[in-house]
N, C-alpha and C. Protein backbone atom coordinates (compact mmCIF):
# COMPACT_ATOMS: atom_id res chain seq x y z
N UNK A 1 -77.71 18.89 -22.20
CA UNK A 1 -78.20 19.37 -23.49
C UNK A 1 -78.99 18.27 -24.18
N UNK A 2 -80.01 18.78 -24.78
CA UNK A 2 -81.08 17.89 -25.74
C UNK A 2 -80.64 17.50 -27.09
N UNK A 3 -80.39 16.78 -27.69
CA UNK A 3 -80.19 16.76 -29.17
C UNK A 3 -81.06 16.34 -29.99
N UNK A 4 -81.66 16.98 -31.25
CA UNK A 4 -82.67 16.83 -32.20
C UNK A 4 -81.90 16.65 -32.98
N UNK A 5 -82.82 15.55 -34.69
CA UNK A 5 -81.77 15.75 -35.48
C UNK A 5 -83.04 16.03 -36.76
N UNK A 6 -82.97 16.63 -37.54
CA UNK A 6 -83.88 17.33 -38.32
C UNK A 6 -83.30 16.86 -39.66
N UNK A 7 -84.49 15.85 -40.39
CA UNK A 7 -83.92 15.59 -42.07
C UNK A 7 -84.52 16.44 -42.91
N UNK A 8 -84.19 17.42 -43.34
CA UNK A 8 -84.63 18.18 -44.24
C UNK A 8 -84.20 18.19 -45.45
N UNK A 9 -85.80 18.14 -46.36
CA UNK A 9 -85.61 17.70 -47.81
C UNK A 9 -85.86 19.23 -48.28
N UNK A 10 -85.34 19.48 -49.64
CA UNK A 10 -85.72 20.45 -50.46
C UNK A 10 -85.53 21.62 -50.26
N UNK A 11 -84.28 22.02 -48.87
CA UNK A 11 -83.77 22.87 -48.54
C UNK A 11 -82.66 23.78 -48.51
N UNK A 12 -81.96 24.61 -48.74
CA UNK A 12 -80.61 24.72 -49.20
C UNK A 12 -79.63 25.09 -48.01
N UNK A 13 -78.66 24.11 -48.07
CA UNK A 13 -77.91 24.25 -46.63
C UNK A 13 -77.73 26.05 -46.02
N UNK A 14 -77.39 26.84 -47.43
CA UNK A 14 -77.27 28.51 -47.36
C UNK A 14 -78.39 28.90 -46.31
N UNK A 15 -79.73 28.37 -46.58
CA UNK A 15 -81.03 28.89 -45.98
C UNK A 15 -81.21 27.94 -44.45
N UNK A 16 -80.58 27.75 -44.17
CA UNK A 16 -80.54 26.99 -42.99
C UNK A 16 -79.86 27.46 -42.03
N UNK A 17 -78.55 27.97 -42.40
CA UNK A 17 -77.23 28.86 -41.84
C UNK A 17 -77.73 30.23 -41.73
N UNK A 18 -78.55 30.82 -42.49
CA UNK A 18 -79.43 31.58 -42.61
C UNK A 18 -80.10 31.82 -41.17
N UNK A 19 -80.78 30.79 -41.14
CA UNK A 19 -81.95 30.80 -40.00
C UNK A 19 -81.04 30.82 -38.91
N UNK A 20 -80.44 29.95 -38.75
CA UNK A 20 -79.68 29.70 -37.47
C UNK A 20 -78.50 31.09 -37.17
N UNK A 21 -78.34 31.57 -37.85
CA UNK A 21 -77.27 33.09 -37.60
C UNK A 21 -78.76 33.93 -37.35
N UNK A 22 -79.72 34.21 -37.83
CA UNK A 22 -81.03 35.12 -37.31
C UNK A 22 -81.26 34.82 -36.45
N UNK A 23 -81.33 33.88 -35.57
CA UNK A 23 -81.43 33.10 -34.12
C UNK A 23 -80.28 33.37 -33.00
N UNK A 24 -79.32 34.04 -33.87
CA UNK A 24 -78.39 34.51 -32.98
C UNK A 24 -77.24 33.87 -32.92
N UNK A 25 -77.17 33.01 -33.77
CA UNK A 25 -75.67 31.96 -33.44
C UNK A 25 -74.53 32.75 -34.38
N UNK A 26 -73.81 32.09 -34.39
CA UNK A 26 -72.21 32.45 -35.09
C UNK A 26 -71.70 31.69 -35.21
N UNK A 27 -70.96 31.35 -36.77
CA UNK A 27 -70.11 30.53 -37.55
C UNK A 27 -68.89 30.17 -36.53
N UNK A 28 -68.42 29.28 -35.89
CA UNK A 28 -67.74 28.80 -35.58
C UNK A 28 -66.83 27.68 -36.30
N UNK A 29 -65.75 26.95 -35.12
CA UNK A 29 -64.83 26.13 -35.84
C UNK A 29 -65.16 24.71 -36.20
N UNK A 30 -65.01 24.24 -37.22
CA UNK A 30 -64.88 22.84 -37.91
C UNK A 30 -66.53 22.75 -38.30
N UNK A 31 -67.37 24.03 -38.89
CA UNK A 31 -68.70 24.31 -39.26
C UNK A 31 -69.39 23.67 -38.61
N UNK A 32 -69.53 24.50 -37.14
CA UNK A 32 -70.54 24.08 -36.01
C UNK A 32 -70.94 26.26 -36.38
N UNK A 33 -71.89 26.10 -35.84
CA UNK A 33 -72.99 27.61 -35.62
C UNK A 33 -73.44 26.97 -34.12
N UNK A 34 -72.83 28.32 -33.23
CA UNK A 34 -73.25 27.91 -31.86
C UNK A 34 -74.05 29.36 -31.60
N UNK A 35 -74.77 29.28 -30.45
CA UNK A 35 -75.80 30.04 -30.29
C UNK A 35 -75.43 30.40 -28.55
N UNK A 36 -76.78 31.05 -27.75
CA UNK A 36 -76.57 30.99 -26.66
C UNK A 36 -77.03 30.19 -25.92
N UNK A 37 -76.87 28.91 -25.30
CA UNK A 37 -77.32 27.87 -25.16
C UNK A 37 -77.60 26.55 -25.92
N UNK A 38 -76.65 26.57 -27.61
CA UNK A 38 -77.11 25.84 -27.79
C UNK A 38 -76.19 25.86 -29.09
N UNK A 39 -76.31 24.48 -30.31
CA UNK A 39 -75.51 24.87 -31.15
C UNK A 39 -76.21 23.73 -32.26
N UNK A 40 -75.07 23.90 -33.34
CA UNK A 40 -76.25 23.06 -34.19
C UNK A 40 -74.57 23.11 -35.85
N UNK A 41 -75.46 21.52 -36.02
CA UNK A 41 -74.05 21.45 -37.39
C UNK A 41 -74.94 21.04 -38.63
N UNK A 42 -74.37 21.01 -39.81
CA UNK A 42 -75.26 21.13 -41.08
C UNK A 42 -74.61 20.47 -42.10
N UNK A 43 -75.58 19.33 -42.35
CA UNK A 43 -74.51 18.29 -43.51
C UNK A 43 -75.29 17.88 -44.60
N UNK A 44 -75.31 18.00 -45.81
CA UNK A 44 -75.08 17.85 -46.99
C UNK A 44 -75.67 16.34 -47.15
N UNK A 45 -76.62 15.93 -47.35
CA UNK A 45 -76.86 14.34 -47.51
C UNK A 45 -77.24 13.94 -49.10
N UNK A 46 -77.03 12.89 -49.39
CA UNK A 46 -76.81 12.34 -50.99
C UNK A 46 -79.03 13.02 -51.06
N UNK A 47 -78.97 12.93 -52.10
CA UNK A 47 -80.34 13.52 -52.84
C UNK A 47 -81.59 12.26 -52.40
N UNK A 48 -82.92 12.71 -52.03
CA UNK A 48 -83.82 11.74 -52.11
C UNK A 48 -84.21 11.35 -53.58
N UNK A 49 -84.64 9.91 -53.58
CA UNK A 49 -85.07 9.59 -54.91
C UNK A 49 -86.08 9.06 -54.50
N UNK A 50 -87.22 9.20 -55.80
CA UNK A 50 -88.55 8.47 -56.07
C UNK A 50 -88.42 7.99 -57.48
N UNK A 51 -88.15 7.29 -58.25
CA UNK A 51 -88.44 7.28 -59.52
C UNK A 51 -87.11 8.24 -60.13
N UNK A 52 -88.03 8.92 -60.71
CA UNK A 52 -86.85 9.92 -61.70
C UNK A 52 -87.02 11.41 -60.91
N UNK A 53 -87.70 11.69 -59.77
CA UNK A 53 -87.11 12.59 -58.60
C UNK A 53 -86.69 12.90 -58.19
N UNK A 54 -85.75 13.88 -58.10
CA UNK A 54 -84.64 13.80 -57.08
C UNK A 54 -85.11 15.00 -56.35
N UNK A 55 -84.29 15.15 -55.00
CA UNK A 55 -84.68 16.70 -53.81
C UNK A 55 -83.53 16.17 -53.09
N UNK A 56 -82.86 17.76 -52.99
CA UNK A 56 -81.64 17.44 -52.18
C UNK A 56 -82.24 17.56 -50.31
N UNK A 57 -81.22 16.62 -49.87
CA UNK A 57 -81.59 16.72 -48.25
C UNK A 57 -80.26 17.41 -47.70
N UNK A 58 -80.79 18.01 -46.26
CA UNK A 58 -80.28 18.35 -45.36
C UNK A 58 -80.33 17.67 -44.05
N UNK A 59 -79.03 17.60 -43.32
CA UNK A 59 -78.88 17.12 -42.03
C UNK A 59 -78.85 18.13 -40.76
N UNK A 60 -79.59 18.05 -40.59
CA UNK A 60 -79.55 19.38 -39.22
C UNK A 60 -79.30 18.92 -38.15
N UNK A 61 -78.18 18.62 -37.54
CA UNK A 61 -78.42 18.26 -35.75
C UNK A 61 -78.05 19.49 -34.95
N UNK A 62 -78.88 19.62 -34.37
CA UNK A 62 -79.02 20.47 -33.30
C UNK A 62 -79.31 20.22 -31.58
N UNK A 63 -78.45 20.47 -30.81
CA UNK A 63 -78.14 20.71 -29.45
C UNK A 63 -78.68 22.00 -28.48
N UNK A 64 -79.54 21.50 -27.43
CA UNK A 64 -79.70 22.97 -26.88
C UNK A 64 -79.97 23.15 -25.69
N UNK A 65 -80.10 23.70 -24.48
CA UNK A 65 -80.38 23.04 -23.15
C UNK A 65 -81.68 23.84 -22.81
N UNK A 66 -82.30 23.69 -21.73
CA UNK A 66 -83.78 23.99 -21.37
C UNK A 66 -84.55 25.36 -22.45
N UNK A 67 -83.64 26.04 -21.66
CA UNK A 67 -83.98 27.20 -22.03
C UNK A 67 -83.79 27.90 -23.76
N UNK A 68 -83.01 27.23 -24.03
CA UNK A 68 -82.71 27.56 -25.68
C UNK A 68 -83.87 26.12 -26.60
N UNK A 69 -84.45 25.42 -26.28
CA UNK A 69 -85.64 24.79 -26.16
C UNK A 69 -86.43 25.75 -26.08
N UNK A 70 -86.85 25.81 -25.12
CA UNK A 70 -88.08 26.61 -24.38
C UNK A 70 -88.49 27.83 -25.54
N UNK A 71 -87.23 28.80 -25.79
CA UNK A 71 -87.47 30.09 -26.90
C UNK A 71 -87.04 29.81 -27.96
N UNK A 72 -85.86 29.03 -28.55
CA UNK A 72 -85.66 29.28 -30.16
C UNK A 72 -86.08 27.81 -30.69
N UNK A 73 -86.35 27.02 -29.82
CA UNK A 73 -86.35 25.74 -30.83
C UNK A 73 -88.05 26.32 -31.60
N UNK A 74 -89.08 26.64 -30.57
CA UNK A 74 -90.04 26.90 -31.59
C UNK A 74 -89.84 27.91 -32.71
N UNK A 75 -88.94 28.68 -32.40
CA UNK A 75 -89.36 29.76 -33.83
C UNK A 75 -88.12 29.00 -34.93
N UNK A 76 -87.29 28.17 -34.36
CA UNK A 76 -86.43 27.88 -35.59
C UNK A 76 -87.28 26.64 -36.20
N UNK A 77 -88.18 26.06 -35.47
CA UNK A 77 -88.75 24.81 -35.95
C UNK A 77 -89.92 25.84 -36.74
N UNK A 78 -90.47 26.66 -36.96
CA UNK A 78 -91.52 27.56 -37.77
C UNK A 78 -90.53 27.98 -38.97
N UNK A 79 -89.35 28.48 -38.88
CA UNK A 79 -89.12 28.49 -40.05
C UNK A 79 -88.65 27.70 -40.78
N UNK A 80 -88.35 26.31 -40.63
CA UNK A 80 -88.25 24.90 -41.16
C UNK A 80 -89.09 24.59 -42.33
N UNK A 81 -90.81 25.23 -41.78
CA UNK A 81 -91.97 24.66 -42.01
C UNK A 81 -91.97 25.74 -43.58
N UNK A 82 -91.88 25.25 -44.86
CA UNK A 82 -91.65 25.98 -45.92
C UNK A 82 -93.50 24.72 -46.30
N UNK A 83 -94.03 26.36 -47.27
CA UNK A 83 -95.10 25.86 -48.25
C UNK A 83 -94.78 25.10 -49.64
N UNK A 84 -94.59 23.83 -49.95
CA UNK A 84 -93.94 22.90 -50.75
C UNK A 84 -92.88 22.92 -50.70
N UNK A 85 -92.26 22.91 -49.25
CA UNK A 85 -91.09 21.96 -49.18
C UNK A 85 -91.45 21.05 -48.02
């Protein structure tokens, strides 16, 4: 299995769990979402700062082997891609 790890700013962990259950996975134990071929966990990271900025981040690591690559990593990596976020 491959592991990616995805920092996502300005995203809400809800909309992430989101994507990844539309992809086919299911809530599993100790908040892992596993899929078919592949699985993926979701953590909460302290807020980015610039100045007086803040944007909350997300930790996405995700696991997947050839074939769960091959078909969901592109469409879950498209819906990642938000217009101002």
């Amino acid at each position: 299995m491959q592991h990616l790890l995805f920092e996502l700013r300005s995203m809400p962990v809800w909309l992430i769990e989101e994507y990844l259950l539309e992809l086919g996975g299911k809530p599993s134990e100790n908040n892992w979402i596993v899929g078919n071929g592949w699985k993926a966990s979701i953590e909460k990271m302290s807020d980015f700062q610039i100045g007086s900025l803040r944007v909350g981040q997300v930790r996405l690591d995700w696991w997947g082997d050839e074939n769960a690559i091959k078909n969901i990593l592109p469409v879950l990596e498209q819906k990642l891609m938000r217009a101002g976020g």
